[in-house]
Protein backbone atom coordinates (compact mmCIF):
# COMPACT_ATOMS: atom_id res chain seq x y z
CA UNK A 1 3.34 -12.91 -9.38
CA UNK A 2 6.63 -14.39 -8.43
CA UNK A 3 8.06 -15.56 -5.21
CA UNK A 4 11.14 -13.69 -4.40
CA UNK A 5 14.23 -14.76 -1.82
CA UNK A 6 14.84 -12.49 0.84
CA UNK A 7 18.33 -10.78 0.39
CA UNK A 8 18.29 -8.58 3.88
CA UNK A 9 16.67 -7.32 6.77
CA UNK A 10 14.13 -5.23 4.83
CA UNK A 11 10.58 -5.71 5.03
CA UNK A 12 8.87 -4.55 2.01
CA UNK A 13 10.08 -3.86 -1.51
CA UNK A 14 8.31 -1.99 -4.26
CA UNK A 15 8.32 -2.06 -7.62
CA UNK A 16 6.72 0.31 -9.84
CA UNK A 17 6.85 0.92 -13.70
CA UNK A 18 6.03 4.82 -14.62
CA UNK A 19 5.96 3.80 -18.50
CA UNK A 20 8.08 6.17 -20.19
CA UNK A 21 9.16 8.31 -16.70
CA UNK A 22 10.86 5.20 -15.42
CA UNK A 23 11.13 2.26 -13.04
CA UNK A 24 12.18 2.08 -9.76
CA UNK A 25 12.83 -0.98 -7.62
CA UNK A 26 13.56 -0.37 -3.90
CA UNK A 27 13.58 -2.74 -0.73
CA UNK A 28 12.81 -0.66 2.56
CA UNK A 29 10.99 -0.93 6.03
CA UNK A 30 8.30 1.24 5.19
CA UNK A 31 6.34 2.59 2.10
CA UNK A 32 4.11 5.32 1.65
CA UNK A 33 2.39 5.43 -2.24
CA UNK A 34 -0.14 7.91 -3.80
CA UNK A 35 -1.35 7.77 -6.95
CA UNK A 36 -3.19 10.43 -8.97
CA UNK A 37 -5.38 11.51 -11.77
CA UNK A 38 -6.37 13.76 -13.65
CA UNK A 39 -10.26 15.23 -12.95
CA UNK A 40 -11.87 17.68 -13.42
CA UNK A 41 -13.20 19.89 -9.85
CA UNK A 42 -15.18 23.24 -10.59
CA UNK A 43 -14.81 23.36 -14.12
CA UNK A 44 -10.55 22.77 -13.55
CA UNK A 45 -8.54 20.26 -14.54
CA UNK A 46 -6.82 19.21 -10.97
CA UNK A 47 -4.99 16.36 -9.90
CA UNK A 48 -5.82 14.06 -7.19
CA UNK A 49 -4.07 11.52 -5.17
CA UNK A 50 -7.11 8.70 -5.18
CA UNK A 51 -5.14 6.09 -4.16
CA UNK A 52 -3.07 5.39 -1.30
CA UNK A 53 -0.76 2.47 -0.20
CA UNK A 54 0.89 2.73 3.17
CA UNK A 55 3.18 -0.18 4.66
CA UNK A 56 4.73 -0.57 8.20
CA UNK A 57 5.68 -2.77 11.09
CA UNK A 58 3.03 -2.66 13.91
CA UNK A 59 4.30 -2.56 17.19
CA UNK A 60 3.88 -6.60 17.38
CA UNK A 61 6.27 -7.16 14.47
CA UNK A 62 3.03 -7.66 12.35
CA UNK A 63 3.90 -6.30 8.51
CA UNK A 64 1.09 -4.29 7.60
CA UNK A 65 0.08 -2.89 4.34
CA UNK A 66 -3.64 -0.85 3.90
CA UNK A 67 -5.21 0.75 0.57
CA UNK A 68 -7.03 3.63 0.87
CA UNK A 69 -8.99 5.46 -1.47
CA UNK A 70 -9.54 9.23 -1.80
CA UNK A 71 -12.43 11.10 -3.24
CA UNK A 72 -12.84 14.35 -3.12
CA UNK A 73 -16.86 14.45 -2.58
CA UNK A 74 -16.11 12.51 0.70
CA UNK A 75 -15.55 13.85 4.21
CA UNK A 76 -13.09 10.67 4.72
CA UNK A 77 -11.11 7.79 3.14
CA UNK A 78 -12.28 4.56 2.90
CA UNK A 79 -9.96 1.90 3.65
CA UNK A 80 -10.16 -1.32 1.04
CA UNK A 81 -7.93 -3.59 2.43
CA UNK A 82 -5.70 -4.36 5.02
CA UNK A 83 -3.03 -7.53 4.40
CA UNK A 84 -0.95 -8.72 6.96
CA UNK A 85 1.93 -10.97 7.26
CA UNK A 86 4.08 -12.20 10.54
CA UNK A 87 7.21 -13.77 9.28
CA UNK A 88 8.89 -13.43 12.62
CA UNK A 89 6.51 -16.45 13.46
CA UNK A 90 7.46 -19.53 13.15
CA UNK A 91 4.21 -21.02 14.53
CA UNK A 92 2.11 -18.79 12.22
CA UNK A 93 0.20 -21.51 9.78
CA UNK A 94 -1.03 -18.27 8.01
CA UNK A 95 1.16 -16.61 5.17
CA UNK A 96 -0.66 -13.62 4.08
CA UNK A 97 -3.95 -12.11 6.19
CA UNK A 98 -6.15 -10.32 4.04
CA UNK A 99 -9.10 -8.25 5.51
CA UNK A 100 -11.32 -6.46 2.59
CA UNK A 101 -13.78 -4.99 4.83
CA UNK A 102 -14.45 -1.50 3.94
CA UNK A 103 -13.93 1.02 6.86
CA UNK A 104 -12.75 4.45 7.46
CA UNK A 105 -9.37 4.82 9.16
């Protein structure tokens, strides 16, 4: 993975490769992902978002992305990871937080 410049005020930027659908490339303040697959529920082929990334800023100026997964024989997701970043702060000796615990939202 490469370390990019910042070119503006943007927080996040995503970049996702859809092999023959496409690429897109985007910077933006938030970000909101699902992806999904193909299983099969009740003898159906269905599709089903299993993944989720979601990205913000918390209302401390923290950045804040979280994976979640999604399964359809569970009540709840189950968040995987939680990585946080405070650029604002120039005393922060800490470039990129990463929790891993698994909990539910």
């Amino acid at each position: 993975m490469a370390i990019l410049s910042v070119v503006d005020s943007r927080k996040f930027e995503v970049h996702c490769s859809a092999s023959d659908a496409g690429e897109l490339r985007v910077r933006t303040d938030s970000v909101s992902i699902k992806v999904g697959q193909c299983l099969r529920i009740d003898g159906a082929k269905r599709m089903w978002h299993s993944v989720g990334v979601y990205a913000k800023e918390d209302e401390h100026g923290t950045l804040v992305i979280r994976v979640l997964v999604f399964n359809p024989d569970w009540n709840e997701p189950l968040q995987i990871a939680n990585i946080k970043s405070r650029p604002q702060d120039g005393d922060c000796n800490t470039a990129l937080g990463c929790n891993l615990d698994h909990v539910t939202p």
